[in-house]
N, C-alpha and C. Protein backbone atom coordinates (compact mmCIF):
# COMPACT_ATOMS: atom_id res chain seq x y z
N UNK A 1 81.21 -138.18 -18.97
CA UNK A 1 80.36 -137.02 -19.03
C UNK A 1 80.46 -136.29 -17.70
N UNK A 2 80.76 -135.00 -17.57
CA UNK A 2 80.40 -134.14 -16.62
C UNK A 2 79.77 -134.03 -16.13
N UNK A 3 79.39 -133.31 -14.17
CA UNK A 3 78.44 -132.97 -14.07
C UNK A 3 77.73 -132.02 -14.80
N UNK A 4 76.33 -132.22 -15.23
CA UNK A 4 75.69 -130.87 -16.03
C UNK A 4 75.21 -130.88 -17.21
N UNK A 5 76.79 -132.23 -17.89
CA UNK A 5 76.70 -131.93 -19.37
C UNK A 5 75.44 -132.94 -19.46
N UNK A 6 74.99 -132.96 -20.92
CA UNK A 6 74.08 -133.83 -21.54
C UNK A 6 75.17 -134.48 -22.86
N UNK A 7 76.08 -134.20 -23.17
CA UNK A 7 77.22 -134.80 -24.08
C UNK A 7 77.39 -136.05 -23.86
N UNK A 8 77.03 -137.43 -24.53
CA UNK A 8 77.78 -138.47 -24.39
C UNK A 8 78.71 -138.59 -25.10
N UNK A 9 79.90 -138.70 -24.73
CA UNK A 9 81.15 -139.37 -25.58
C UNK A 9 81.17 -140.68 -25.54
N UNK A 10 81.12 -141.32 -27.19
CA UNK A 10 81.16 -142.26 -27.38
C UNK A 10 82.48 -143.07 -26.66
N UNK A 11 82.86 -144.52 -26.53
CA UNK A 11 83.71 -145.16 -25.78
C UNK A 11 84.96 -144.75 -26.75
N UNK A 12 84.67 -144.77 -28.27
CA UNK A 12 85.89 -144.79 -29.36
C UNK A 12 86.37 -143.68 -29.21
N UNK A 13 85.91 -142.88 -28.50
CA UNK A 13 86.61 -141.61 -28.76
C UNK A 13 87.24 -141.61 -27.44
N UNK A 14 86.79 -141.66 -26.07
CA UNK A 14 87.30 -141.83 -24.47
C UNK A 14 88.66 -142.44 -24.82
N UNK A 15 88.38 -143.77 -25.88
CA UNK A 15 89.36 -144.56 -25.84
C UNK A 15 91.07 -144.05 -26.09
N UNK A 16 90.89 -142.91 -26.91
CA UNK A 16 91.77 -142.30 -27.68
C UNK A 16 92.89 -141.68 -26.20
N UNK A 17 92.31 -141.51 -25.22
CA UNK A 17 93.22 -140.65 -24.06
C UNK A 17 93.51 -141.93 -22.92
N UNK A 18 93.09 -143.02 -23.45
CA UNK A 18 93.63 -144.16 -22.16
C UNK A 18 95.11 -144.69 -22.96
N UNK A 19 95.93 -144.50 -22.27
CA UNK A 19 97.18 -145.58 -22.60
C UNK A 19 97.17 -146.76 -22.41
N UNK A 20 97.74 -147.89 -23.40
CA UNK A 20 97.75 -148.87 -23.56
C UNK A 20 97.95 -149.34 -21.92
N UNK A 21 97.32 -151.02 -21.54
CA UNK A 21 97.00 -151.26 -20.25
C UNK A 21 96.72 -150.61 -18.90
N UNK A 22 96.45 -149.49 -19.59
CA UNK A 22 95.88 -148.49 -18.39
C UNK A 22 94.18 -148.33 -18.45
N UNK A 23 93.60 -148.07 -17.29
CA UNK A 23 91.64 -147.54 -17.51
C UNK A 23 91.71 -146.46 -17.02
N UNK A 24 91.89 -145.70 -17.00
CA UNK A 24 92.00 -144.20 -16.82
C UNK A 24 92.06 -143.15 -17.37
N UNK A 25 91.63 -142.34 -18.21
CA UNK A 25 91.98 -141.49 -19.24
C UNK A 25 93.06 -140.70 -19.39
N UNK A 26 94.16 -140.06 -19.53
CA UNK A 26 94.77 -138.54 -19.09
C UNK A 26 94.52 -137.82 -19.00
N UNK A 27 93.15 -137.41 -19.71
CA UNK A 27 92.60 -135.89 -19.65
C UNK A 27 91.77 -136.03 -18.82
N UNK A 28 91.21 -134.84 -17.92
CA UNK A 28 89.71 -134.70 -17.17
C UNK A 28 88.61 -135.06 -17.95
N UNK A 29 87.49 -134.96 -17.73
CA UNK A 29 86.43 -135.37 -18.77
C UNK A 29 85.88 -134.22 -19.39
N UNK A 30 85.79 -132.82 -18.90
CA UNK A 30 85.51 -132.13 -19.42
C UNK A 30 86.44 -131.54 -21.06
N UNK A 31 87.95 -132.10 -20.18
CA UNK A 31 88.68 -131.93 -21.41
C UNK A 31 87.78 -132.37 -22.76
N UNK A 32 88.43 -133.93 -22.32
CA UNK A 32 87.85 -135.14 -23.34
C UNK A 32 86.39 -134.83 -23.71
N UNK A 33 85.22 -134.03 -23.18
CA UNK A 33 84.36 -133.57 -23.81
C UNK A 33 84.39 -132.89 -24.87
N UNK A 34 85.12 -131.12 -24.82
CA UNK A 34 85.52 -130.38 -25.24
C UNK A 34 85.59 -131.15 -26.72
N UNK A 35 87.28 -131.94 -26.65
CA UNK A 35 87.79 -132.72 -27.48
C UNK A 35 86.79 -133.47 -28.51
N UNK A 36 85.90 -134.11 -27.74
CA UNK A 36 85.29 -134.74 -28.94
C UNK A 36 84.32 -133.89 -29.48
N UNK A 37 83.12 -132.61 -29.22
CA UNK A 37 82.03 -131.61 -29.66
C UNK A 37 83.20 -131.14 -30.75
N UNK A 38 84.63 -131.07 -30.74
CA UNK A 38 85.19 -130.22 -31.61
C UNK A 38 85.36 -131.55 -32.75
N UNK A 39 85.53 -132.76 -32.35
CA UNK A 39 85.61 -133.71 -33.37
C UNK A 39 84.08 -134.11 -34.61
N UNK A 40 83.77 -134.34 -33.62
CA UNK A 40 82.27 -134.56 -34.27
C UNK A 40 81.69 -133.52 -35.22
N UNK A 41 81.90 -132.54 -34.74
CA UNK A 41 81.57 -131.06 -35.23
C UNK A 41 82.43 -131.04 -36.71
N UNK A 42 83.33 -131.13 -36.18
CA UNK A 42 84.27 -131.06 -37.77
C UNK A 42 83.63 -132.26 -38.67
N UNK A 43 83.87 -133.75 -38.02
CA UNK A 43 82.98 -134.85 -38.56
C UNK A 43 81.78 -134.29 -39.52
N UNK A 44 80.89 -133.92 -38.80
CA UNK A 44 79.48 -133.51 -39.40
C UNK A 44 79.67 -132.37 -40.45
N UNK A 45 80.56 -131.34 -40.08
CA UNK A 45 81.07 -130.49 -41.43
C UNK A 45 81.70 -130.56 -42.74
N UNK A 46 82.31 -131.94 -42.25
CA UNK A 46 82.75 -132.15 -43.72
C UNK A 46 82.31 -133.50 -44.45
N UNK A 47 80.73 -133.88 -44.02
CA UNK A 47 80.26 -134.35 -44.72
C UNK A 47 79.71 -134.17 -46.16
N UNK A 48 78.97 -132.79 -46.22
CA UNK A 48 78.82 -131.91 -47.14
C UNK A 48 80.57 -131.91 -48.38
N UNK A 49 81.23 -131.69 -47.97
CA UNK A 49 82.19 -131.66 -48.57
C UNK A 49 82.93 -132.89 -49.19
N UNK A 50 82.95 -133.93 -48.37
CA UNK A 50 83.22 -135.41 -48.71
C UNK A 50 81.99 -135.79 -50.36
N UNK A 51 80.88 -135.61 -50.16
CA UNK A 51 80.04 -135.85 -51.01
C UNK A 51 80.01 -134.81 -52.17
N UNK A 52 80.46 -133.43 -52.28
CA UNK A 52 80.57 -132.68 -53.00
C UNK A 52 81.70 -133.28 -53.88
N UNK A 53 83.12 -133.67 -53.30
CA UNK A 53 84.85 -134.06 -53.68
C UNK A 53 84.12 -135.56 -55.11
N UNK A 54 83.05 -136.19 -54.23
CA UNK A 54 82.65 -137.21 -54.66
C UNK A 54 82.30 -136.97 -55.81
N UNK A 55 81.25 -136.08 -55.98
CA UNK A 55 80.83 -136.48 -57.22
C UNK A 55 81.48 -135.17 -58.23
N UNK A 56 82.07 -134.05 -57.75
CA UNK A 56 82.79 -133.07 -58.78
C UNK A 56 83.93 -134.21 -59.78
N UNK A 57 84.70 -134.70 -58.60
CA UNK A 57 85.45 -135.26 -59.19
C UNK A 57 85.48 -137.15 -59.41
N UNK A 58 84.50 -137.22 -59.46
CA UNK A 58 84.24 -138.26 -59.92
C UNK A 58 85.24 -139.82 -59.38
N UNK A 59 85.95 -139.30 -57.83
CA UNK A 59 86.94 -140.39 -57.94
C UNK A 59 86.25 -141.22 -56.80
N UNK A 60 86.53 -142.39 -56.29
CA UNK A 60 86.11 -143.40 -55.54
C UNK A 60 85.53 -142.75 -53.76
N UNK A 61 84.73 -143.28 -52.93
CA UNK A 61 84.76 -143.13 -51.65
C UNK A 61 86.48 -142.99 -51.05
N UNK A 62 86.77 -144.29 -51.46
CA UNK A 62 88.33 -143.99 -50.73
C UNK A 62 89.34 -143.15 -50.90
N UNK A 63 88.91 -143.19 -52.07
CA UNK A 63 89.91 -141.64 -52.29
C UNK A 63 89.41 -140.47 -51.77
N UNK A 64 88.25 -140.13 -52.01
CA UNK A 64 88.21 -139.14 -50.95
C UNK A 64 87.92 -138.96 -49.99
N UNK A 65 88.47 -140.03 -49.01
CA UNK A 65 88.65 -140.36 -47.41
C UNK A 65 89.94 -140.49 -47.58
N UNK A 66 91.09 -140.53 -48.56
CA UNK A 66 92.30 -140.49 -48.29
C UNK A 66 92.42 -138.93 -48.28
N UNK A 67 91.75 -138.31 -49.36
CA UNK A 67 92.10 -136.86 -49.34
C UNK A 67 92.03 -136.02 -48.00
N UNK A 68 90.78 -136.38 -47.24
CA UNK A 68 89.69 -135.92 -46.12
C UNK A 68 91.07 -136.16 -45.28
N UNK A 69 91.81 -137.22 -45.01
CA UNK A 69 93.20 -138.15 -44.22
C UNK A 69 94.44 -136.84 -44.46
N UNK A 70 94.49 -136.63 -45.64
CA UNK A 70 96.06 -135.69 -45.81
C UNK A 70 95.76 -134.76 -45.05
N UNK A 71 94.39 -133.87 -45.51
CA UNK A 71 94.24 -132.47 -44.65
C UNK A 71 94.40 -132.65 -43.16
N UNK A 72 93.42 -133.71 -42.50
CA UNK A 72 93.55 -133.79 -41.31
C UNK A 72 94.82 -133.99 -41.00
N UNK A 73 95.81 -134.86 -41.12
CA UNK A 73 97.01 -134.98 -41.02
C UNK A 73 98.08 -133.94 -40.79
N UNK A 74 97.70 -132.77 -41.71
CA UNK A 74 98.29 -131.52 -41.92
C UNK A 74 98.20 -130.53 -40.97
N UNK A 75 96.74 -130.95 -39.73
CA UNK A 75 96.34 -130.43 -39.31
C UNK A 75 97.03 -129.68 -37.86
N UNK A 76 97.26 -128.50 -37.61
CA UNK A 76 97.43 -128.54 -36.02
C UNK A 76 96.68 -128.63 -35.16
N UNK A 77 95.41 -128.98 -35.69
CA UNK A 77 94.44 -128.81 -34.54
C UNK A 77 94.17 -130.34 -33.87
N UNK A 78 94.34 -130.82 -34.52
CA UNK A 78 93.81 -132.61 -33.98
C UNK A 78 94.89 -133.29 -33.84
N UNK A 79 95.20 -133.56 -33.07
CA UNK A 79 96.22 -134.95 -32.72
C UNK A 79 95.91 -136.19 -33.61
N UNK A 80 96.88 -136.67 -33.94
CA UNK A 80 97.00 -137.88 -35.42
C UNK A 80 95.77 -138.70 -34.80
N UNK A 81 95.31 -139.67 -33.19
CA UNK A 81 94.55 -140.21 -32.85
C UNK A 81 93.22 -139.27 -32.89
N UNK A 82 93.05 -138.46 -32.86
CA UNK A 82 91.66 -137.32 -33.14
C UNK A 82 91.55 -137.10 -34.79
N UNK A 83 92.11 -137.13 -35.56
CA UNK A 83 92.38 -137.10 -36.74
C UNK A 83 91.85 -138.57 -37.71
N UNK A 84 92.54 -139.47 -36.90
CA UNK A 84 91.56 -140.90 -37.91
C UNK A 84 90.38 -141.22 -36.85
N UNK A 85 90.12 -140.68 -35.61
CA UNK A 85 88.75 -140.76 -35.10
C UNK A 85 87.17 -139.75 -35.98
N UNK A 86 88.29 -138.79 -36.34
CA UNK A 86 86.91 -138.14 -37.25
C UNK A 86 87.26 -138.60 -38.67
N UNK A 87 88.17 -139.02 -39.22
CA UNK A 87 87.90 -139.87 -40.37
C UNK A 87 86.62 -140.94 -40.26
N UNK A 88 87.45 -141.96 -39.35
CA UNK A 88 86.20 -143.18 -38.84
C UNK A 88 85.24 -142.66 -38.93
N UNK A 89 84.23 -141.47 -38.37
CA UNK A 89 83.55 -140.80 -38.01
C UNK A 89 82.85 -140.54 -38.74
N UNK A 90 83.76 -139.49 -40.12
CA UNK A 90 83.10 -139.60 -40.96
C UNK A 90 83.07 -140.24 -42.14
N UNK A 91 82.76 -141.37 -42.47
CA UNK A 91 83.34 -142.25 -42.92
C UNK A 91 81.56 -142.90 -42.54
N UNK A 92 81.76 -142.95 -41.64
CA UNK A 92 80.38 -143.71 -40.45
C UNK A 92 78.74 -142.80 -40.79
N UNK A 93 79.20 -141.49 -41.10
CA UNK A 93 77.74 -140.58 -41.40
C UNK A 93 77.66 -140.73 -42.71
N UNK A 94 78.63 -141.07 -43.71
CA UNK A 94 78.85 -140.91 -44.75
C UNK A 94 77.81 -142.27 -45.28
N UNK A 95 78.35 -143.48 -44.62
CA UNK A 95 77.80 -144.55 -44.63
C UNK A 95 78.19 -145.28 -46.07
N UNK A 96 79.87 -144.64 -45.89
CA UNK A 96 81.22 -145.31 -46.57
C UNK A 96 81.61 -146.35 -45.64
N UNK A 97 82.59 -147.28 -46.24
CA UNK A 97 83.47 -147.88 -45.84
C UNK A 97 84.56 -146.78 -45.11
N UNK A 98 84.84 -147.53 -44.26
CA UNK A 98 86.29 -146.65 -43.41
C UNK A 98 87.43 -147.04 -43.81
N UNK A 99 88.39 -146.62 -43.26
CA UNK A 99 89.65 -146.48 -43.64
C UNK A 99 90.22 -147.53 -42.67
């Protein structure tokens, strides 16, 4: 956390910018702030939508956390590790099983 901010970033998400046997992040923290308000944010947005997929179409939680998986995947905005962090994520508000 920054000076200033009131943002905690969770450790799972910090975790995402440390390289293997390293403690250090790559990004600044403000980055890695940035990074996760835009994760979470999306997280919390497509909760509404996860539960809508659910019951229109009548198919399992996992399936539509695989579906929720392709888009992100497709995505340019999230890096593949930012991508199954807001799966997990949401997955976690959903108060589904994860992936």
């Amino acid at each position: 956390m920054s000076e200033g901010s009131q943002i905690l970033v969770p450790q799972s998400f910090t975790a995402l910018f440390v390289r293997h046997g390293r403690l250090k992040p790559t990004e600044p923290a403000d980055v890695i702030e940035q990074r996760y308000e835009l994760c979470e944010d999306f997280a919390q947005m497509l909760v509404d939508q996860a539960r809508a997929r659910h019951w229109e179409l009548g198919i399992t939680e996992a399936d539509v956390l695989e579906r929720m998986a392709q888009g992100l995947s497709a995505s340019e905005v999230f890096s593949a590790p930012e991508a199954q962090w807001v799966l997990r994520r949401l997955a976690e508000l959903l108060g589904w099983d994860g992936p």
